[in-house]
C-alpha atoms as a PDB file:
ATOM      1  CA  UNK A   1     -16.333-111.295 -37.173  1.00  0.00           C
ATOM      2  CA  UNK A   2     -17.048-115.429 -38.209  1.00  0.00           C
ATOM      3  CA  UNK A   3     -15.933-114.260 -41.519  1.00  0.00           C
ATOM      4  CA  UNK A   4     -12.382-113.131 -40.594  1.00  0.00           C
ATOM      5  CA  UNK A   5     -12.006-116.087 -37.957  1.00  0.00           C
ATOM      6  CA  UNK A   6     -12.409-118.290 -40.664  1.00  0.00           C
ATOM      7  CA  UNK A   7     -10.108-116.147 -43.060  1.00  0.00           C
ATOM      8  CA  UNK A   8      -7.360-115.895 -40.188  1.00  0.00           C
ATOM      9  CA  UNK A   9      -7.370-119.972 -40.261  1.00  0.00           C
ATOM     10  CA  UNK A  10      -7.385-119.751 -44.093  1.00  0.00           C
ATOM     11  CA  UNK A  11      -4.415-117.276 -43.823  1.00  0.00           C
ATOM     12  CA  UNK A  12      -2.457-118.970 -41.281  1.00  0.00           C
ATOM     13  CA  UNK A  13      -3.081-122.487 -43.013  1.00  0.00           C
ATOM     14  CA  UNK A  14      -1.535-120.953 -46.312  1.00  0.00           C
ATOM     15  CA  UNK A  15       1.262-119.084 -45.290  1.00  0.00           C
ATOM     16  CA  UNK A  16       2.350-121.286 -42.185  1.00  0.00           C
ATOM     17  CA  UNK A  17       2.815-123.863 -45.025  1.00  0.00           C
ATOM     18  CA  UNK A  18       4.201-121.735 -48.138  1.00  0.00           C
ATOM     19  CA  UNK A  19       5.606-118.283 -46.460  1.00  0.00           C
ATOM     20  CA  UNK A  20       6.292-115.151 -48.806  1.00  0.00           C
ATOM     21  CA  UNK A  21       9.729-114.143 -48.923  1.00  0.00           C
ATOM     22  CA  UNK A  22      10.900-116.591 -46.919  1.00  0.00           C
ATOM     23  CA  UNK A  23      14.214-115.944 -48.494  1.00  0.00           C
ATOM     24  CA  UNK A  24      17.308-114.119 -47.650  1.00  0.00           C
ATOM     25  CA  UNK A  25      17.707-111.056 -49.311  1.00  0.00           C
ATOM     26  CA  UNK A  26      20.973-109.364 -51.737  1.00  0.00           C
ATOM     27  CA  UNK A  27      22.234-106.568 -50.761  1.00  0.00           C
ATOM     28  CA  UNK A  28      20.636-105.779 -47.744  1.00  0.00           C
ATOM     29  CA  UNK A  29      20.809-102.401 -46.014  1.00  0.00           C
ATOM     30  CA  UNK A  30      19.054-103.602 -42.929  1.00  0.00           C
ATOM     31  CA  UNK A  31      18.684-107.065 -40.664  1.00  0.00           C
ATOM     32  CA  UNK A  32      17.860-108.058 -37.137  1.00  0.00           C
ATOM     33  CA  UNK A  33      17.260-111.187 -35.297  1.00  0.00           C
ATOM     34  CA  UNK A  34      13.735-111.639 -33.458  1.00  0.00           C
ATOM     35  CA  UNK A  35      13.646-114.606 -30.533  1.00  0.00           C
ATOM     36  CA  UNK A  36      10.167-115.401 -28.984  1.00  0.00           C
ATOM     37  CA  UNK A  37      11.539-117.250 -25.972  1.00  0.00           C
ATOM     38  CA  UNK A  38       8.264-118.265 -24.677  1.00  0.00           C
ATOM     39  CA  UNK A  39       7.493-120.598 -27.592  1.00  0.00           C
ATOM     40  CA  UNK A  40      11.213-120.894 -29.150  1.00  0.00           C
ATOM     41  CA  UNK A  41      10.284-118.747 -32.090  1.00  0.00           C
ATOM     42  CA  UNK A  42      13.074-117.286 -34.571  1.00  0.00           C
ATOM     43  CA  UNK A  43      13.550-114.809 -37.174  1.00  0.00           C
ATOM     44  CA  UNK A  44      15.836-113.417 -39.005  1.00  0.00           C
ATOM     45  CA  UNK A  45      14.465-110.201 -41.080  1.00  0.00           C
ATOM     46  CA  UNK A  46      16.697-108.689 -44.054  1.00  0.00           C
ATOM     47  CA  UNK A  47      15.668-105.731 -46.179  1.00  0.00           C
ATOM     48  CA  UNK A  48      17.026-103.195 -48.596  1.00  0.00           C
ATOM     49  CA  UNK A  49      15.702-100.099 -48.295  1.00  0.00           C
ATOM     50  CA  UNK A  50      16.373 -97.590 -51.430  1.00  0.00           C
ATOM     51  CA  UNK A  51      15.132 -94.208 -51.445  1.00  0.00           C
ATOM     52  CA  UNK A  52      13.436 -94.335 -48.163  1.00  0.00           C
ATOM     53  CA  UNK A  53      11.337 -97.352 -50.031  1.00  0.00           C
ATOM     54  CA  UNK A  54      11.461-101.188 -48.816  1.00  0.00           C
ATOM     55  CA  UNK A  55      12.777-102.383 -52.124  1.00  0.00           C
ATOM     56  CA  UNK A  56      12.998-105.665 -51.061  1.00  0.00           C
ATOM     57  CA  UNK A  57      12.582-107.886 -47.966  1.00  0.00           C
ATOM     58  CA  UNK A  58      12.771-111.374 -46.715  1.00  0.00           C
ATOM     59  CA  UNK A  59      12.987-114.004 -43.452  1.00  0.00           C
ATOM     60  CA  UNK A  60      14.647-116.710 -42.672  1.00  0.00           C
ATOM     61  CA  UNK A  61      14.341-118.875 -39.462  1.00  0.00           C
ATOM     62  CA  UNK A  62      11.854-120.933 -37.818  1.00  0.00           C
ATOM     63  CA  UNK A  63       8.866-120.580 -35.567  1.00  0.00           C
ATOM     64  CA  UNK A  64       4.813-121.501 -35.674  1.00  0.00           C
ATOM     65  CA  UNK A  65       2.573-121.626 -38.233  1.00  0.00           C
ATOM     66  CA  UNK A  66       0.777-118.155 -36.526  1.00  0.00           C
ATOM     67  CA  UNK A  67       4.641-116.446 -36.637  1.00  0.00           C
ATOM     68  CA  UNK A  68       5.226-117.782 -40.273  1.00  0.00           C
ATOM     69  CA  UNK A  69       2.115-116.453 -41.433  1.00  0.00           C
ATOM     70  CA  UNK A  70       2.343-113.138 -39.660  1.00  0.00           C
ATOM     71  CA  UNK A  71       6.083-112.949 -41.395  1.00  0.00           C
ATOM     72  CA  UNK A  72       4.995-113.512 -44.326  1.00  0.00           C
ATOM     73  CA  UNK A  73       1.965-111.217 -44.571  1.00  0.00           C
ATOM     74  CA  UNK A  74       4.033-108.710 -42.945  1.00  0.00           C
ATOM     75  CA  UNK A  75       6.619-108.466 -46.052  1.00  0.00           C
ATOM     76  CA  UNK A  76       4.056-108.876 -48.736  1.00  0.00           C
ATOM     77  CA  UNK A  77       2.058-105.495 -46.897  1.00  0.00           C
ATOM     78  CA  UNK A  78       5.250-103.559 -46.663  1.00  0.00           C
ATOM     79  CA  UNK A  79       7.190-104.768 -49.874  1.00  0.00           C
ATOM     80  CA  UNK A  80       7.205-101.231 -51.744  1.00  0.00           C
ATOM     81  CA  UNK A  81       5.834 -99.292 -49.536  1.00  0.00           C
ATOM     82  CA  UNK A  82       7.499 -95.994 -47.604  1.00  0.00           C
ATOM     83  CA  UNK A  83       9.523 -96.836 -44.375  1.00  0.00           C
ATOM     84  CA  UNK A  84       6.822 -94.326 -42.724  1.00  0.00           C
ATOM     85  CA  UNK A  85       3.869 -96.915 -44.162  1.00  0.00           C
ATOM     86  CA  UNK A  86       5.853 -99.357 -42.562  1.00  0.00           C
ATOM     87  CA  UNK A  87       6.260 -97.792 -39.078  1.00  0.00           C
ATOM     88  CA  UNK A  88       2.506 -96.800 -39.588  1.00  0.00           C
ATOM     89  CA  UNK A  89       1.238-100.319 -40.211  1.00  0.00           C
ATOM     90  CA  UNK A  90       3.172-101.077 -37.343  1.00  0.00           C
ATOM     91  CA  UNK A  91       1.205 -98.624 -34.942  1.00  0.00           C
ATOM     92  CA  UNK A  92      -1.937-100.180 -36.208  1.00  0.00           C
ATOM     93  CA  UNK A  93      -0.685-103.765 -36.608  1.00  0.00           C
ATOM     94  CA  UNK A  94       0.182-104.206 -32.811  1.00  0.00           C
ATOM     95  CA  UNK A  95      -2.701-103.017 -30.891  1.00  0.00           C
ATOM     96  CA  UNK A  96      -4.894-104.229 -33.284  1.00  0.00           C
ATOM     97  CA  UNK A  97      -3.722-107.947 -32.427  1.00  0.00           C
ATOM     98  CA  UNK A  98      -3.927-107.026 -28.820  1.00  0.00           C
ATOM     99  CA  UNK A  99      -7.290-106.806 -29.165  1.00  0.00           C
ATOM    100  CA  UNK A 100      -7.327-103.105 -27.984  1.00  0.00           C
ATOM    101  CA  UNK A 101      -8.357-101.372 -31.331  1.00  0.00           C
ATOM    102  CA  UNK A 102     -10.742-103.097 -33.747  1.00  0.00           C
ATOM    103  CA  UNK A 103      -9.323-103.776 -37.464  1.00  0.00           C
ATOM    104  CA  UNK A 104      -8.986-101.501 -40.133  1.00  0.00           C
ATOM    105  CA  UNK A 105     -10.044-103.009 -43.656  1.00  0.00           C
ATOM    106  CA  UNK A 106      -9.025 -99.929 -45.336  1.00  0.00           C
ATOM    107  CA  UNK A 107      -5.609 -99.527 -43.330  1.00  0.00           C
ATOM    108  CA  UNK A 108      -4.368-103.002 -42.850  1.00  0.00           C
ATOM    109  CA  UNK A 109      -6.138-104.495 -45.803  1.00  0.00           C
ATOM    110  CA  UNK A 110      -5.324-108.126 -45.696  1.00  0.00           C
ATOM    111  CA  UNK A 111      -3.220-107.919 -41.881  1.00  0.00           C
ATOM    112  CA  UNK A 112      -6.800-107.404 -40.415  1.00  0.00           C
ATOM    113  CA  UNK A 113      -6.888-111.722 -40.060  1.00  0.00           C
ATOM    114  CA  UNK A 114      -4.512-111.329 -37.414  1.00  0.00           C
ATOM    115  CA  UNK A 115      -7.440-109.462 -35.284  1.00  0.00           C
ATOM    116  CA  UNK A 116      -8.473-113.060 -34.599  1.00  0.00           C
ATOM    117  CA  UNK A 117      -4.721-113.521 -32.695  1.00  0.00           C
ATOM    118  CA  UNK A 118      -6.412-111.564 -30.123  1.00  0.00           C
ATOM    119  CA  UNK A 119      -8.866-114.521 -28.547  1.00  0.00           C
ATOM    120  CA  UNK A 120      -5.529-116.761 -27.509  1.00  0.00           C
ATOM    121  CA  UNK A 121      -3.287-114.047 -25.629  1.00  0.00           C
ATOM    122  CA  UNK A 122      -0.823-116.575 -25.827  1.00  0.00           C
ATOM    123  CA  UNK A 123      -0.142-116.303 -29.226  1.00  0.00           C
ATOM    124  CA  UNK A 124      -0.255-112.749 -29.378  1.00  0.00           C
ATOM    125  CA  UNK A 125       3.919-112.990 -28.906  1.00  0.00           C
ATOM    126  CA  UNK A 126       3.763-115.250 -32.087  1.00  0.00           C
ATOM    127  CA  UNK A 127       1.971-112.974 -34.130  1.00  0.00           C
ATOM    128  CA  UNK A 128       4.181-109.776 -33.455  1.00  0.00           C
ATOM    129  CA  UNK A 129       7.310-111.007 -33.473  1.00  0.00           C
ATOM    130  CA  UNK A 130       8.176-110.281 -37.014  1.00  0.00           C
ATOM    131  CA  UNK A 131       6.971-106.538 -36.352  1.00  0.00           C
ATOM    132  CA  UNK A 132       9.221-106.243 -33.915  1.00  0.00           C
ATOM    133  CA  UNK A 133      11.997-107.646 -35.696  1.00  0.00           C
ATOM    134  CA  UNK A 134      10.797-105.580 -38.595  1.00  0.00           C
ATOM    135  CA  UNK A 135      10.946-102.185 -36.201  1.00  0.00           C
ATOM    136  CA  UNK A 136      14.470-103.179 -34.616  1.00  0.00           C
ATOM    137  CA  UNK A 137      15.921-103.301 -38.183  1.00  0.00           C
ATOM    138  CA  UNK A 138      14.949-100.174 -39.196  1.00  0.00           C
ATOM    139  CA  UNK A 139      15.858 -98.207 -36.121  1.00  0.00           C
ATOM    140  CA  UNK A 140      19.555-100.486 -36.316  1.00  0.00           C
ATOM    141  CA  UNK A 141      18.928-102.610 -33.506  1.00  0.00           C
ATOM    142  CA  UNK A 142      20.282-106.317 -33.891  1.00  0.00           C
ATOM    143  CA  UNK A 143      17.905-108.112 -31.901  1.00  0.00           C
ATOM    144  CA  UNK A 144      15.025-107.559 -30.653  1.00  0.00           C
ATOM    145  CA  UNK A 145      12.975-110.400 -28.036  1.00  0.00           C
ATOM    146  CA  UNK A 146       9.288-110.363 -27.162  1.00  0.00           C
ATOM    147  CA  UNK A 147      10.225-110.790 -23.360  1.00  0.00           C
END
């Protein structure tokens, strides 16, 4: 577990400071607003979904290094993939960073960092607000807040 502390602060480092797809995105068939009022977080998640794939997607906003990051690894790990793979990252994604299922390297691949979110149940709002947002937008919802 030392190994993905350290490669949670590695990940949060790099893409607090240079997100992925932090970008709004053309022509898109889906968008909702996140707000983490605890710690002032805000997102603002576009995608275009073609053929039931996420053809592209991309956030805008501003909020903590740990909500950056998890933004930004969230749209790299479902850029291509089915809406289902979405919704099923997701379901592993959230209680996973709750720290009430352990990570799974085959599953979550590179989202397995966030495990470490766990130890400061402060910043487990942080962490999943871009899932949230990401969730909202594909059932239609415009916003969507962690309280």
């Amino acid at each position: 577990m030392n190994e993905l502390r350290e490669l949670y602060q590695e990940y949060v480092l790099d893409h607090g400071k240079s997100p992925r797809n932090f970008r709004a995105v053309e022509g898109a068939t889906h968008e909702a607003h996140g707000y983490n009022p605890l710690c002032g977080d805000k997102i603002h998640l576009q995608l275009r979904i073609e053929d039931g794939l996420v053809a592209d997607i991309g956030f805008t906003g501003n909020g903590c290094a740990i909500s950056t990051a998890s933004a930004s690894t969230m749209t790299e790990a479902v850029l291509g993939r089915t809406v289902e793979e979405a919704r099923a990252h997701f379901a592993k994604f959230i209680p996973m960073v709750k720290g009430e299922a352990k990570p799974d390297l085959d599953e979550l691949d590179k989202l397995s960092v966030f495990a470490g979110v766990s130890e400061f149940p402060m910043r487990v709002k942080c962490a999943t607000l871009a899932w949230h947002t990401l969730t909202a937008a594909l059932d239609g919802k415009e916003t969507v807040s962690t309280e």
